[in-house]
Protein backbone atom coordinates (compact mmCIF):
# COMPACT_ATOMS: atom_id res chain seq x y z
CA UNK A 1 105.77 52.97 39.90
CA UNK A 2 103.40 50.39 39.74
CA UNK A 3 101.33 49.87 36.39
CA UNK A 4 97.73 50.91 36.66
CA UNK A 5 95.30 48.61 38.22
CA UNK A 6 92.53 48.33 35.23
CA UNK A 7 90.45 45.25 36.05
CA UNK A 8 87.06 45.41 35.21
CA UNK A 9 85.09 46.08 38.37
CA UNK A 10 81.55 45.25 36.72
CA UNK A 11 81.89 42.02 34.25
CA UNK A 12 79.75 43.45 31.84
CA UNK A 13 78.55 40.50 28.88
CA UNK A 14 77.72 40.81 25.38
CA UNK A 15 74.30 40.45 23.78
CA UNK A 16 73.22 37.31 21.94
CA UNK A 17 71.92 37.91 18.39
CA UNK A 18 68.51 36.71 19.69
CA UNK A 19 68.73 39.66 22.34
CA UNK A 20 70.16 41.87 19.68
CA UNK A 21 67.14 41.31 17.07
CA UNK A 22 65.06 41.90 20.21
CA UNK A 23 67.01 45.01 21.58
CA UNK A 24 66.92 46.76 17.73
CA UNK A 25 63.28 45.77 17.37
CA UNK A 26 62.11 47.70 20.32
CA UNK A 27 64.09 50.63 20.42
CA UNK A 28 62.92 54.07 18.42
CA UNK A 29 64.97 54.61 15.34
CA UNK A 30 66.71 57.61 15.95
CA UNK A 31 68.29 55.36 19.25
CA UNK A 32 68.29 52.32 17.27
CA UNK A 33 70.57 53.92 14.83
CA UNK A 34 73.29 54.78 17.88
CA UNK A 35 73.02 51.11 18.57
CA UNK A 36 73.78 49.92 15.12
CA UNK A 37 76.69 51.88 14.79
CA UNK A 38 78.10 51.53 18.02
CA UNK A 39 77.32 47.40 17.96
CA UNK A 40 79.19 47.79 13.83
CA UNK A 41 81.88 49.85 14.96
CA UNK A 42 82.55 49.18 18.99
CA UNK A 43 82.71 53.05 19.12
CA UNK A 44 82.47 53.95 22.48
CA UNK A 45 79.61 56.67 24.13
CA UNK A 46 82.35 59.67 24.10
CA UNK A 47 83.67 58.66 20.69
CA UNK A 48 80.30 57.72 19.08
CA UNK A 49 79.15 61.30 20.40
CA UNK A 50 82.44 62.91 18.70
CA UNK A 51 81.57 61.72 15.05
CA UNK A 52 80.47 64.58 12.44
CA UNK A 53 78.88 64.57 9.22
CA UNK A 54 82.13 64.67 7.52
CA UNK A 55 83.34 61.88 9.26
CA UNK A 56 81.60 59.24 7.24
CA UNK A 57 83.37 57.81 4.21
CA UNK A 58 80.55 56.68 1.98
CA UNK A 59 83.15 55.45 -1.37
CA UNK A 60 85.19 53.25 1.22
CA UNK A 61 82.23 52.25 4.09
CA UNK A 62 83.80 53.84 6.86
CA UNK A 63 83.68 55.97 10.07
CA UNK A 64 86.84 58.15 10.52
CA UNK A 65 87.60 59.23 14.06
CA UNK A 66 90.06 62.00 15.04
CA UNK A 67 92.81 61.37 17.92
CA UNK A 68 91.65 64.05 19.90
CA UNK A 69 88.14 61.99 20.39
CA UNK A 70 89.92 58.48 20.92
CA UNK A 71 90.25 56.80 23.86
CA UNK A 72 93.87 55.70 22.43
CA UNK A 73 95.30 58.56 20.79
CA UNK A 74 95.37 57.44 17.78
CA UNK A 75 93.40 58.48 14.67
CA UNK A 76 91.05 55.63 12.97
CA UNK A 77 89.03 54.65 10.75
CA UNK A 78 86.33 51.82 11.25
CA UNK A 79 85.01 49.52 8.31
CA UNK A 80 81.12 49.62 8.40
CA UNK A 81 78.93 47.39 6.28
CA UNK A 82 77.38 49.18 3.30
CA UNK A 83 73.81 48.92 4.62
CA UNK A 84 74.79 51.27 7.93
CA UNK A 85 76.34 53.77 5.65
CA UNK A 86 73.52 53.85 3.36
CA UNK A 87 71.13 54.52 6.67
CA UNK A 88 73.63 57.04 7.86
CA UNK A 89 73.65 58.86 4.70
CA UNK A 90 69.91 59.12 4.57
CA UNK A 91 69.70 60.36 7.69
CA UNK A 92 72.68 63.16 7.62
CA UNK A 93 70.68 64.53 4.52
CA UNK A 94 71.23 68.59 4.27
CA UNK A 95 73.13 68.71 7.51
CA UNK A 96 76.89 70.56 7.37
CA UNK A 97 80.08 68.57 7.86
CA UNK A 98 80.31 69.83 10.79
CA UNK A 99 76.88 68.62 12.29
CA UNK A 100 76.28 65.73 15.03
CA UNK A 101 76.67 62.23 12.92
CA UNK A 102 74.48 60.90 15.63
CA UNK A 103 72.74 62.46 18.46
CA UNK A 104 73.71 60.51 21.50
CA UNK A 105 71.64 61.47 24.22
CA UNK A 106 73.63 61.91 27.65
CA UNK A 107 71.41 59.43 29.74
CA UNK A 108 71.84 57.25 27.27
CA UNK A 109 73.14 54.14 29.95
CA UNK A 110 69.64 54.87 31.66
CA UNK A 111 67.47 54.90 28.10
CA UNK A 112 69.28 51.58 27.72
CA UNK A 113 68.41 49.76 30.40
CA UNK A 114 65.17 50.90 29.21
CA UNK A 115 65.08 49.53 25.95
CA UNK A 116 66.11 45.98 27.73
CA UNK A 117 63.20 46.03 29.54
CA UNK A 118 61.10 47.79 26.67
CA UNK A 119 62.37 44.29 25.14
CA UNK A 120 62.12 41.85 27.38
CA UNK A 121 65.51 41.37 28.27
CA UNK A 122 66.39 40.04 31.52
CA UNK A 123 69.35 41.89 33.16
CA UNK A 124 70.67 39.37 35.17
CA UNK A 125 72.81 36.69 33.75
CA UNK A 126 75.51 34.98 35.99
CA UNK A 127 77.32 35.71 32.85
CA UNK A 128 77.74 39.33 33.44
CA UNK A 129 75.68 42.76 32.79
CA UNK A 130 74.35 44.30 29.82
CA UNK A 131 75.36 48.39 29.97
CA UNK A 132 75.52 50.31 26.75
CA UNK A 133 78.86 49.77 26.82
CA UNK A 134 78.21 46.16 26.13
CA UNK A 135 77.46 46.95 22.72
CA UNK A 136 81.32 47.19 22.49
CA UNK A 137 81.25 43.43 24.01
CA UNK A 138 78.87 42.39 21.34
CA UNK A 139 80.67 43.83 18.16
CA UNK A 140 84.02 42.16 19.89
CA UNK A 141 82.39 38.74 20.46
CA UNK A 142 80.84 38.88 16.79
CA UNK A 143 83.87 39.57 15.07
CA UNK A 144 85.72 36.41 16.52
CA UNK A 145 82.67 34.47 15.98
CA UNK A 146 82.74 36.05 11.97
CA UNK A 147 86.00 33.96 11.92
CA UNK A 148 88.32 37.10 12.20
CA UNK A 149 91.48 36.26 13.88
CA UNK A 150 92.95 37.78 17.11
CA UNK A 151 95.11 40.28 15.76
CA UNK A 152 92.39 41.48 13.25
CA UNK A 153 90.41 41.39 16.39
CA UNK A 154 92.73 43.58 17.94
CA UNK A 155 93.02 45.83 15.24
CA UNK A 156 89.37 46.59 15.00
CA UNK A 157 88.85 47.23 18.61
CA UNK A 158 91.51 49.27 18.56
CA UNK A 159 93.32 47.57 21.75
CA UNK A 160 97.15 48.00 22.54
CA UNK A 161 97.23 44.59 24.35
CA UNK A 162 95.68 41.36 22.82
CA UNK A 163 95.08 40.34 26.02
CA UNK A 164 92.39 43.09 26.53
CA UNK A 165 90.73 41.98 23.18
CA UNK A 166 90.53 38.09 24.24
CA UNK A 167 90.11 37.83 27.70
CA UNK A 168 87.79 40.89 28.73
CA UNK A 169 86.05 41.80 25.33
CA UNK A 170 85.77 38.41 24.02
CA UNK A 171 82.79 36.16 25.30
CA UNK A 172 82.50 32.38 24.78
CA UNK A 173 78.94 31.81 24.29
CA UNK A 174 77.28 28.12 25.04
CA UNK A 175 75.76 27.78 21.65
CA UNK A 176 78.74 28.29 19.92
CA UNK A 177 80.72 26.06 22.01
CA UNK A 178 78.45 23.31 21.56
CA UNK A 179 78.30 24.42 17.97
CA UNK A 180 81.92 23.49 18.33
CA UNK A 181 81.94 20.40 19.53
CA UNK A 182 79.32 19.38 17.24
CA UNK A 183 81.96 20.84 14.32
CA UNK A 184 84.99 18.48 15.68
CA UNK A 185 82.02 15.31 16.54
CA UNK A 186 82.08 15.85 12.34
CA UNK A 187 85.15 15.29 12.01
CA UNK A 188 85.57 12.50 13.70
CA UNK A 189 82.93 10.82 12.30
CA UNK A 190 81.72 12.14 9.64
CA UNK A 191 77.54 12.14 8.92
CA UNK A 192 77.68 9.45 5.96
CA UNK A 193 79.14 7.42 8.08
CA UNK A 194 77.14 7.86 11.00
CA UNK A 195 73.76 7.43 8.84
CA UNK A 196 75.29 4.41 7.91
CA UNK A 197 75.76 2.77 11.25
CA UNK A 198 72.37 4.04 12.03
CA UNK A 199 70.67 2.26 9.19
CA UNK A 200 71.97 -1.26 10.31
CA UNK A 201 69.19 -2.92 12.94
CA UNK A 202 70.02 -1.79 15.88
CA UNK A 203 68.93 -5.26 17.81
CA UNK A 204 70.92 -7.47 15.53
CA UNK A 205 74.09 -5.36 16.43
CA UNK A 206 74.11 -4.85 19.61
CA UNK A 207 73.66 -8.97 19.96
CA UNK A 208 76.42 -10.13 17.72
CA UNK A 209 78.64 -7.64 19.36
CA UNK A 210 78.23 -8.39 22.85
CA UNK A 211 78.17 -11.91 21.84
CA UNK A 212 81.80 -11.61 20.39
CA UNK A 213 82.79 -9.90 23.43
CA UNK A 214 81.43 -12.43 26.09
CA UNK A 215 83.05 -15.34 24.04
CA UNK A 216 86.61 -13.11 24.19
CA UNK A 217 86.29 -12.28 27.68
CA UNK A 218 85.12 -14.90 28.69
CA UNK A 219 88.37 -16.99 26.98
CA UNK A 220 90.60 -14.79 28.48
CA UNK A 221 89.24 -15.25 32.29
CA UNK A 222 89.49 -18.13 34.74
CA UNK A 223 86.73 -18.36 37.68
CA UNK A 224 88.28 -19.71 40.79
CA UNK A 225 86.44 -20.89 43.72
CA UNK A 226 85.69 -17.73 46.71
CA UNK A 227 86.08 -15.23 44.25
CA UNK A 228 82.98 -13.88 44.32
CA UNK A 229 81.18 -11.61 41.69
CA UNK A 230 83.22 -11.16 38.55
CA UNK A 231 82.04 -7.81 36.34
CA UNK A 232 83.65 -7.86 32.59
CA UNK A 233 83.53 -4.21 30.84
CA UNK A 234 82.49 -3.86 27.55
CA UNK A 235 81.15 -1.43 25.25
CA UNK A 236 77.80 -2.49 25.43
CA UNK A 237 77.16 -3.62 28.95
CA UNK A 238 78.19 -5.14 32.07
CA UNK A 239 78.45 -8.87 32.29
CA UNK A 240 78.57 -10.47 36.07
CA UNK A 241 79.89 -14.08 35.78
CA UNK A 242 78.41 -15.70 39.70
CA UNK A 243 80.55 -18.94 41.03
């Protein structure tokens, strides 16, 4: 039989932090809190939904998640940063172990797209759209940005196939790719030296250099008669050379 067919049929995007800030900002805190775990822990609706009171690990900063709930199969148990479990130990305060960790509401997709708009987000980016589910997108796309390899990338979102993890979950945002090239521009020339050649008068350069150049050019080329126009390259400039 044939393997199962599971390309995305919605490209879905994830939020940049600027959207994220925004997104947080204007949602109430009892939501906001659902967001902040699900964006720390790329928990998905049914498995966010499935977390108890007894599930959170305060001594090692994590979120333990039975099988059963899983999407996978497979038991796990998701690092959070200590400020989330401090805000999720506040708020399960006298509750049993066996109480909601969170209380996800069931049209929570439509009190999303709320919240965009409640924050000014627009909703349609060539990139892709934003769902609740891109929250999953987001903590993906931050943890390869946080300079976490693929495998750990893997691990965290819990994917069988690294493949999964890099090419659907996995966004290349512009910022950071210019942010790139700006990082390998460094290298190649580093900013002391780039001050440097900055410093020197810009006017006095550019005319001993294209000097040098016409006289070398200029050596190596013979003008014959009905040859026309005659352009030499060079970095600065175009030189035409008439008969």
């Amino acid at each position: 039989m044939a393997a199962f067919d599971i390309t995305p049929k919605t490209v879905r995007r994830a939020l940049t932090q600027d959207e994220l800030e925004k997104l947080l900002a204007a949602t109430p805190e009892d939501r906001r809190l659902v967001y902040e775990v699900a964006v720390c822990t790329g928990y998905r609706k049914g498995e966010l939904t499935a977390l108890t009171v007894q599930d959170l690990d305060v001594e090692r900063c994590a979120l333990k998640l039975a099988a059963k709930y899983a999407k996978g199969r497979k038991d796990s148990r998701q690092p959070v940063p200590a400020w989330l479990v401090e805000k999720l130990k506040a708020s399960c305060q006298g509750k049993p172990g066996t109480a909601k960790l969170l209380e996800v509401d069931f049209h929570i997709d439509r009190l999303f797209d709320r919240d965009l708009e409640a924050a000014k987000i627009t909703n349609d980016s060539e990139a892709g759209d934003l769902v609740f589910h891109s929250l999953r997108h987001t903590y993906c796309t931050l943890i390869i940005e946080s300079g976490a390899t693929l495998t750990e990338a893997q691990k965290l979102l819990r994917h069988s196939d690294p493949r999964l993890t890099a090419n659907i979950y996995s966004h290349a945002r512009q910022d950071r790719l210019q942010s790139t090239a700006e990082a390998v521009g460094a290298k190649v020339l580093p900013p002391k030296k780039y001050a440097q050649c900055m410093q020197e008068p810009v006017e006095q350069k550019q005319g001993n250099h294209a000097s040098a150049c016409v006289e070398k050019k200029l050596s190596d080329v013979k003008i014959g008669a009905g040859e026309g126009v005659r352009t030499l390259d060079f970095d600065l400039g175009k030189v035409a050379l008439y008969h």
